[in-house]
Protein backbone atom coordinates (compact mmCIF):
# COMPACT_ATOMS: atom_id res chain seq x y z
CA UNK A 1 82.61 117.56 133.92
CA UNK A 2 84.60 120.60 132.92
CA UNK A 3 84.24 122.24 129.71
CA UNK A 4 86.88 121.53 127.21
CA UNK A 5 88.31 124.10 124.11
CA UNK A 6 86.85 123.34 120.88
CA UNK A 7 88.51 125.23 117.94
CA UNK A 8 85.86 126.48 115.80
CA UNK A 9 87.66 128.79 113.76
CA UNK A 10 89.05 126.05 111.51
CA UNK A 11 85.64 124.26 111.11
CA UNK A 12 83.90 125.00 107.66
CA UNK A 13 80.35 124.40 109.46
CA UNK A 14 78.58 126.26 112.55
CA UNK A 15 79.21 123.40 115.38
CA UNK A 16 76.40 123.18 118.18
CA UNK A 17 78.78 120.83 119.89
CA UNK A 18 79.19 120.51 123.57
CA UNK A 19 83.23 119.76 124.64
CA UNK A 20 84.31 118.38 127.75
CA UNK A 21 87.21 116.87 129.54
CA UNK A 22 87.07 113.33 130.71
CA UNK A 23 89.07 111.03 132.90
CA UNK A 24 90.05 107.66 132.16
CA UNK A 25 90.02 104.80 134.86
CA UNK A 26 94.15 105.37 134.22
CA UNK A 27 93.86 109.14 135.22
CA UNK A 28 94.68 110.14 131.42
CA UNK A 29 92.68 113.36 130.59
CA UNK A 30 90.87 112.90 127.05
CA UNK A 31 88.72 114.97 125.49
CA UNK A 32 84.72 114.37 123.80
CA UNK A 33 82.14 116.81 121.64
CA UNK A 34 79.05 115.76 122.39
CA UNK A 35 76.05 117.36 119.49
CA UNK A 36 73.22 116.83 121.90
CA UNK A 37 69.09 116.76 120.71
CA UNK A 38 68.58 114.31 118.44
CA UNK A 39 66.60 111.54 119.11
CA UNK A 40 66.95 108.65 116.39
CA UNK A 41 69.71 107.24 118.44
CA UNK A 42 73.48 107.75 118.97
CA UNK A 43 76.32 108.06 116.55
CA UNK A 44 79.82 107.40 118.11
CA UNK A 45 82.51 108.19 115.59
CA UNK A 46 85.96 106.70 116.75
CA UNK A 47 88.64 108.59 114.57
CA UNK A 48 91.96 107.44 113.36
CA UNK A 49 95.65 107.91 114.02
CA UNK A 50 96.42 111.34 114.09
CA UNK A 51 92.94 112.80 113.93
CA UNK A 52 91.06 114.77 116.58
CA UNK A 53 87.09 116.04 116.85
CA UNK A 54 87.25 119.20 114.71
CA UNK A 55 88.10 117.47 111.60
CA UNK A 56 85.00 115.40 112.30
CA UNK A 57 82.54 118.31 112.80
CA UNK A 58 80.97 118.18 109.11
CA UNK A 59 79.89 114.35 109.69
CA UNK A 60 78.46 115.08 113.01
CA UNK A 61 76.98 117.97 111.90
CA UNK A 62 75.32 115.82 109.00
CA UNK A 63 74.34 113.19 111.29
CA UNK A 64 73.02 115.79 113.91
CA UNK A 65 71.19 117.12 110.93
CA UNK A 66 69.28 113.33 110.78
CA UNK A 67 68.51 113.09 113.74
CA UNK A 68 70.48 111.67 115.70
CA UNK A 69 72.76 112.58 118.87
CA UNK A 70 76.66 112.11 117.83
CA UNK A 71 79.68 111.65 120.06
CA UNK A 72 83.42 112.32 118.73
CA UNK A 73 86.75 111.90 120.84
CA UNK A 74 90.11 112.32 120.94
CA UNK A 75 91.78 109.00 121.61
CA UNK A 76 94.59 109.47 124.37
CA UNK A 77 97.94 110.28 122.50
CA UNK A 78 96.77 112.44 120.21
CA UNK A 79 93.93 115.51 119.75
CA UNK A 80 94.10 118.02 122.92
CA UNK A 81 93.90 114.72 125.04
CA UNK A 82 96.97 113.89 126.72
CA UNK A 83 99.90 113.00 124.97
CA UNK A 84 101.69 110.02 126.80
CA UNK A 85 105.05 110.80 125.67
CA UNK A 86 107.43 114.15 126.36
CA UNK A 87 107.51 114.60 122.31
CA UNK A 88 103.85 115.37 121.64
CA UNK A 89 104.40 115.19 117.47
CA UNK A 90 105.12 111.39 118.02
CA UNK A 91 102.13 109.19 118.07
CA UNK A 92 102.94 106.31 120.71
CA UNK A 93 100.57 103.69 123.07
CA UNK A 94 101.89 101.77 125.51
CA UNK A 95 99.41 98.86 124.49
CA UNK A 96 96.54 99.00 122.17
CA UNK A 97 93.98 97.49 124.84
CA UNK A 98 94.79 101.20 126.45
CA UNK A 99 92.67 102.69 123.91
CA UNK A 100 89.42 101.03 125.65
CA UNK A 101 89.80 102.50 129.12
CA UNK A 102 88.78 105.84 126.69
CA UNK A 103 85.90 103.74 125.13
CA UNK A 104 84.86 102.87 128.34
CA UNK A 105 85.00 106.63 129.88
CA UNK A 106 83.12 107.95 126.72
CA UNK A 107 80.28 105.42 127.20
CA UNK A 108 80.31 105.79 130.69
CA UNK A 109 79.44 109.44 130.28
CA UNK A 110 77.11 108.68 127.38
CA UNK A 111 75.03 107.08 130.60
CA UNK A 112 75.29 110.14 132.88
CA UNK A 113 73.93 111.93 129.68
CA UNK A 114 71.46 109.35 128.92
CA UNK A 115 72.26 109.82 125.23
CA UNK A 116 69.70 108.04 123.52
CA UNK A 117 69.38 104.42 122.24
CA UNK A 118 70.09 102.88 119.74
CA UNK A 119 74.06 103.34 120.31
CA UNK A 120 75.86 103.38 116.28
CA UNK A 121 79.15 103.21 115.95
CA UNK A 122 81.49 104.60 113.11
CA UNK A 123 84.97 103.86 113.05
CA UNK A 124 87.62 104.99 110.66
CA UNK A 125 91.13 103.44 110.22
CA UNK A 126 92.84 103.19 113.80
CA UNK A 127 89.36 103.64 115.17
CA UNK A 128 88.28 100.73 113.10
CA UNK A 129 90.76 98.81 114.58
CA UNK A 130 89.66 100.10 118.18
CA UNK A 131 86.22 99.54 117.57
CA UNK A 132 86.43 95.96 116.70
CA UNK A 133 87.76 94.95 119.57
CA UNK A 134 84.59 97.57 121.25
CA UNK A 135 82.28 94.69 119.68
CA UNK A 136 84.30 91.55 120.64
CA UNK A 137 84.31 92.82 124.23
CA UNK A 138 80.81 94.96 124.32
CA UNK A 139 77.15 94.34 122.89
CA UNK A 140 76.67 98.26 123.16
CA UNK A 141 75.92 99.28 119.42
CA UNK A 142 73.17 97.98 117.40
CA UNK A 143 74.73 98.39 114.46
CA UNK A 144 78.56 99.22 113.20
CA UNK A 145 79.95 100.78 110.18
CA UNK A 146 83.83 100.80 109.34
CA UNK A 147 85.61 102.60 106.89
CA UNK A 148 88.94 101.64 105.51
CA UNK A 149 89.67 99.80 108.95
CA UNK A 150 92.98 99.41 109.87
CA UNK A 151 92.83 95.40 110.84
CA UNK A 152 96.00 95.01 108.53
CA UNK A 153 98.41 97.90 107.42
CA UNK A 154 98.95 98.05 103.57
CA UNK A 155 101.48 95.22 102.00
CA UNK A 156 103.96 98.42 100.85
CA UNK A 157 104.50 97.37 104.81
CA UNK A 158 106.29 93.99 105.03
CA UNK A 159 104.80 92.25 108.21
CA UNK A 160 107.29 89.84 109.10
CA UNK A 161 110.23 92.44 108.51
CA UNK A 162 108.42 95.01 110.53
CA UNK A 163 107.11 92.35 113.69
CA UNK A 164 110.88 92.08 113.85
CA UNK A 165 112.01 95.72 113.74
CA UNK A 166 109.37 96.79 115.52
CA UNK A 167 110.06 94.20 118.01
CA UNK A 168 113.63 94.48 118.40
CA UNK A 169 113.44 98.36 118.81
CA UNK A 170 111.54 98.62 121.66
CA UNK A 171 113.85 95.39 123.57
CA UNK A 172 116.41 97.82 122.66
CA UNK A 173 114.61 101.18 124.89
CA UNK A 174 113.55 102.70 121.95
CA UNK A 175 109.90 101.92 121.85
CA UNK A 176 109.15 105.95 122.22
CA UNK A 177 111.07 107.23 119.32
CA UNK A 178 110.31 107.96 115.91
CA UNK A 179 110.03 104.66 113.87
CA UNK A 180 113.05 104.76 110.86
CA UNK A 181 111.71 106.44 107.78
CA UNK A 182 108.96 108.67 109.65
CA UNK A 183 108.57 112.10 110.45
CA UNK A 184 107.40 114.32 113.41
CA UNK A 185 105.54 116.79 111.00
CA UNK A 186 101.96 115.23 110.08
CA UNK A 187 101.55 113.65 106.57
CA UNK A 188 99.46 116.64 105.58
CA UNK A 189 102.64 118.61 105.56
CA UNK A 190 104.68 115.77 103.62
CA UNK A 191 102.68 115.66 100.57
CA UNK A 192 100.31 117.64 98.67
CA UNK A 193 96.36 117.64 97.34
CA UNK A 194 97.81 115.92 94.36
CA UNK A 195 99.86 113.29 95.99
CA UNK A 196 98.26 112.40 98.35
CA UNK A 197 96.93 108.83 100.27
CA UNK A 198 93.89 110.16 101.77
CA UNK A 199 91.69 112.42 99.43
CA UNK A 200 91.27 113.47 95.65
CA UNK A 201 89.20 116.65 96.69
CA UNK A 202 92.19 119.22 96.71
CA UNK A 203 89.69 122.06 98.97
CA UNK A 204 89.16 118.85 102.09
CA UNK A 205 93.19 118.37 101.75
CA UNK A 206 93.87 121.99 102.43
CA UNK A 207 91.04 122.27 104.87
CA UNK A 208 92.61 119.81 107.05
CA UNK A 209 95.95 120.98 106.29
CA UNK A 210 94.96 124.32 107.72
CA UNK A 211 93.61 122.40 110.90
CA UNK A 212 97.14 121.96 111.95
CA UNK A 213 98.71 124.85 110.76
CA UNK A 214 96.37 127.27 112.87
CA UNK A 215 96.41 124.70 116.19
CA UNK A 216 100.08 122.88 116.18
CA UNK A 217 99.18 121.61 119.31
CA UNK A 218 96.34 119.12 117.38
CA UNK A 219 99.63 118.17 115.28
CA UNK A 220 101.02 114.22 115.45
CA UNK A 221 103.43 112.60 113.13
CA UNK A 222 104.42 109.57 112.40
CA UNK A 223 104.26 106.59 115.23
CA UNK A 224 106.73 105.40 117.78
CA UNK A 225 107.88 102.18 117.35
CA UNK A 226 105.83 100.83 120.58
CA UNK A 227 102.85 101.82 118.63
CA UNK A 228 103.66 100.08 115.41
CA UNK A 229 104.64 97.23 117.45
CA UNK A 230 101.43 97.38 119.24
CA UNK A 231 99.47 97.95 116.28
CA UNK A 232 100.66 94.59 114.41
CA UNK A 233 100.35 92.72 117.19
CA UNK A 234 96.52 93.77 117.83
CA UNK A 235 95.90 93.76 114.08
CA UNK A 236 96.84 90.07 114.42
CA UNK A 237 94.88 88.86 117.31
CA UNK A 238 91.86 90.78 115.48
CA UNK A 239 92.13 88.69 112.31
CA UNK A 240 92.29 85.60 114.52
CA UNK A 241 89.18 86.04 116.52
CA UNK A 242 85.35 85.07 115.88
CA UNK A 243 83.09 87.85 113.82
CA UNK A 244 81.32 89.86 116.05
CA UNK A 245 77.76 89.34 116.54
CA UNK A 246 76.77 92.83 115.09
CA UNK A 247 75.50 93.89 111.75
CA UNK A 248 78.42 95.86 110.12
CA UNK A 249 79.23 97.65 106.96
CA UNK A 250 82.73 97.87 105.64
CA UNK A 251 82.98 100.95 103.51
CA UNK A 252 86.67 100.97 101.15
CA UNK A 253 87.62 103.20 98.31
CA UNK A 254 89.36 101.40 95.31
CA UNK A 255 91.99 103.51 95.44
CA UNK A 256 93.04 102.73 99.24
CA UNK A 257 96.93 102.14 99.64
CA UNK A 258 97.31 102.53 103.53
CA UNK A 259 95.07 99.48 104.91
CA UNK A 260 95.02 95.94 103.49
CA UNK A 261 91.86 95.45 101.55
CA UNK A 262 92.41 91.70 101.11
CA UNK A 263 92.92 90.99 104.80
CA UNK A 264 89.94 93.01 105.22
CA UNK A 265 87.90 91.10 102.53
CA UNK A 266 89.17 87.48 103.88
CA UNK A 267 87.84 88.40 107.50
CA UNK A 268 84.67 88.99 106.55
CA UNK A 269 84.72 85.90 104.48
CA UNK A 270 81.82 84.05 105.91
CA UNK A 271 80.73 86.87 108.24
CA UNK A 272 76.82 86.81 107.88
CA UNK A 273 76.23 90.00 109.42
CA UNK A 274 78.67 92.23 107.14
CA UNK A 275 78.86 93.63 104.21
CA UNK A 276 81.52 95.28 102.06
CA UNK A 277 81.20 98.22 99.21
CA UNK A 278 83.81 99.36 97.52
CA UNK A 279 83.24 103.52 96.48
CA UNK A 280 85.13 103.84 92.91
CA UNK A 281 87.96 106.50 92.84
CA UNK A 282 88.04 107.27 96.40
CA UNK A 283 91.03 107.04 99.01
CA UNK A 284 91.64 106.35 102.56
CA UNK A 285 88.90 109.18 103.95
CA UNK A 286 85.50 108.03 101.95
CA UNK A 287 84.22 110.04 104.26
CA UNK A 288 86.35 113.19 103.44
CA UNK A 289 86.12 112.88 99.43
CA UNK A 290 85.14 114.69 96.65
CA UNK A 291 81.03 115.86 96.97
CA UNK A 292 80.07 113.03 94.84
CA UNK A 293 82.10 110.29 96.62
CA UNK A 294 81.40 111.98 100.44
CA UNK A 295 77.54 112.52 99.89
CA UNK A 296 77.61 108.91 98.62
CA UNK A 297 79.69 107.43 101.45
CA UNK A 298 77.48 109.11 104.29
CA UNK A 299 73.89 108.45 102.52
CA UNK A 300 75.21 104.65 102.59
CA UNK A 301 76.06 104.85 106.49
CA UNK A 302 72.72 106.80 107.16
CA UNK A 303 70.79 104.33 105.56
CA UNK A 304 72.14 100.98 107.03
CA UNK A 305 71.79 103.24 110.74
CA UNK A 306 68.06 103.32 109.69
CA UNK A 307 65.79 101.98 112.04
């Protein structure tokens, strides 16, 4: 495997992380951190839409800290992996099922590694989405912990309106442009630590902001209209299928307004393996809150990881 850039300059913590590039059964070049040496098992974090390994490097690090050995990706399309359109600041997939050939490379390698067992996975958002499908189609983690998972987009979306629009844009050829209403500058650059969707702590906000603003190249706006046709349509077959047989927590702030938390809550109506908690006054990144809300969030996901 050849060694792949990691840029610690923008990461608050030291990162012991090990980077490499790895290729798909497609022959699309993605890239993984591996934080190697601990021994209570194996944390996968799968990240959402848009995000990319460094601005996971404080959970790892806190998970490394525990014990355990934690692996973090960027999903094809976006991160330094390979961007599958000419206009990298667009975030497109041809199909969402194209998202497990890199699930499947990642714990492919985790065997060359022999990264130890038990195998954890946390998924936020997209990567909640992604990793449900994981445990339909794989009994690879012993447990699973989602936050805010993206297995319906918020109702400020109207489904049936956008199925259609969505639909009718790519028929037309245009399922690689920017989707009506979007923007090929990330939403950290749209709004502001006081406005925004995804965190109350003003200091993470500008931390992340400052991600992109030192590496443009980690930089994706908003999707093409093949994903968000892609995404509704696997958000829909999700919702329709049987609960996986894997103890899962579903972490959501109250104050979420990108995913559905209804849709959430009715698919894990009579799901005996799940739970949900709901953090009070956090957003869309529980994990990326204020102190309070983060240290709560990760002690939570630590704990149901126990052995």
């Amino acid at each position: 495997m050849d060694k792949a850039p990691l840029y610690r300059d923008v990461i608050a913590d030291q990162c012991e992380a090990q980077v490499f590039w790895l290729k798909t059964s497609d022959n699309v070049r993605i890239r993984a951190a591996f934080w190697l040496g601990g021994n209570k098992g194996t944390v996968y974090i799968l990240t959402g839409r848009t995000e990319y390994i460094e601005k996971y490097a404080s959970v790892a690090k806190f998970f490394h800290q525990k014990g355990h050995t934690v692996v973090v990706h960027d999903w094809r399309g976006q991160g330094l992996s390979d961007r599958l359109i000419p206009n990298r600041n667009i975030g497109h997939i041809d199909q969402f099922t194209d998202y497990q050939r890199d699930m499947d490379i990642v714990l492919h390698t985790s065997q060359t590694l022999e990264l130890p067992q038990p195998f954890y996975q946390l998924s936020h958002s997209m990567g909640g989405c992604i990793g449900l499908r994981t445990l339909l189609q794989k009994k690879v983690f012993k447990s699973s912990v989602f936050t805010a998972p993206m297995w319906k987009l918020h109702g400020k979306y109207r489904m049936a309106t956008a199925h259609y629009i969505s639909g009718l844009a790519v028929l037309l050829g245009l399922e690689k442009r920017l989707i009506l209403g979007s923007d090929e500058r990330n939403y950290l650059h749209l709004s502001s630590p006081e406005r925004n969707s995804l965190t109350s702590d003003a200091d993470i906000f500008r931390l992340l902001k400052n991600q992109i603003d030192n590496h443009p190249e980690l930089n994706v706006g908003g999707p093409s209209w093949g994903w968000l046709r892609e995404a509704l349509r696997e958000c829909d077959y999700l919702l329709t299928q049987p609960h996986p047989n894997t103890p899962s927590l579903i972490i959501l702030g109250s104050d979420e307004k990108l995913v559905d938390i209804s849709a959430i809550q009715a698919y894990c109506y009579g799901w005996t393996m799940a739970e949900i908690a709901i953090i009070p006054n956090a957003k869309h990144e529980v994990l990326m809150e204020s102190k309070v809300v983060r240290e709560l969030a990760l002690e939570k996901v630590y704990k149901f990881f126990a052995p």
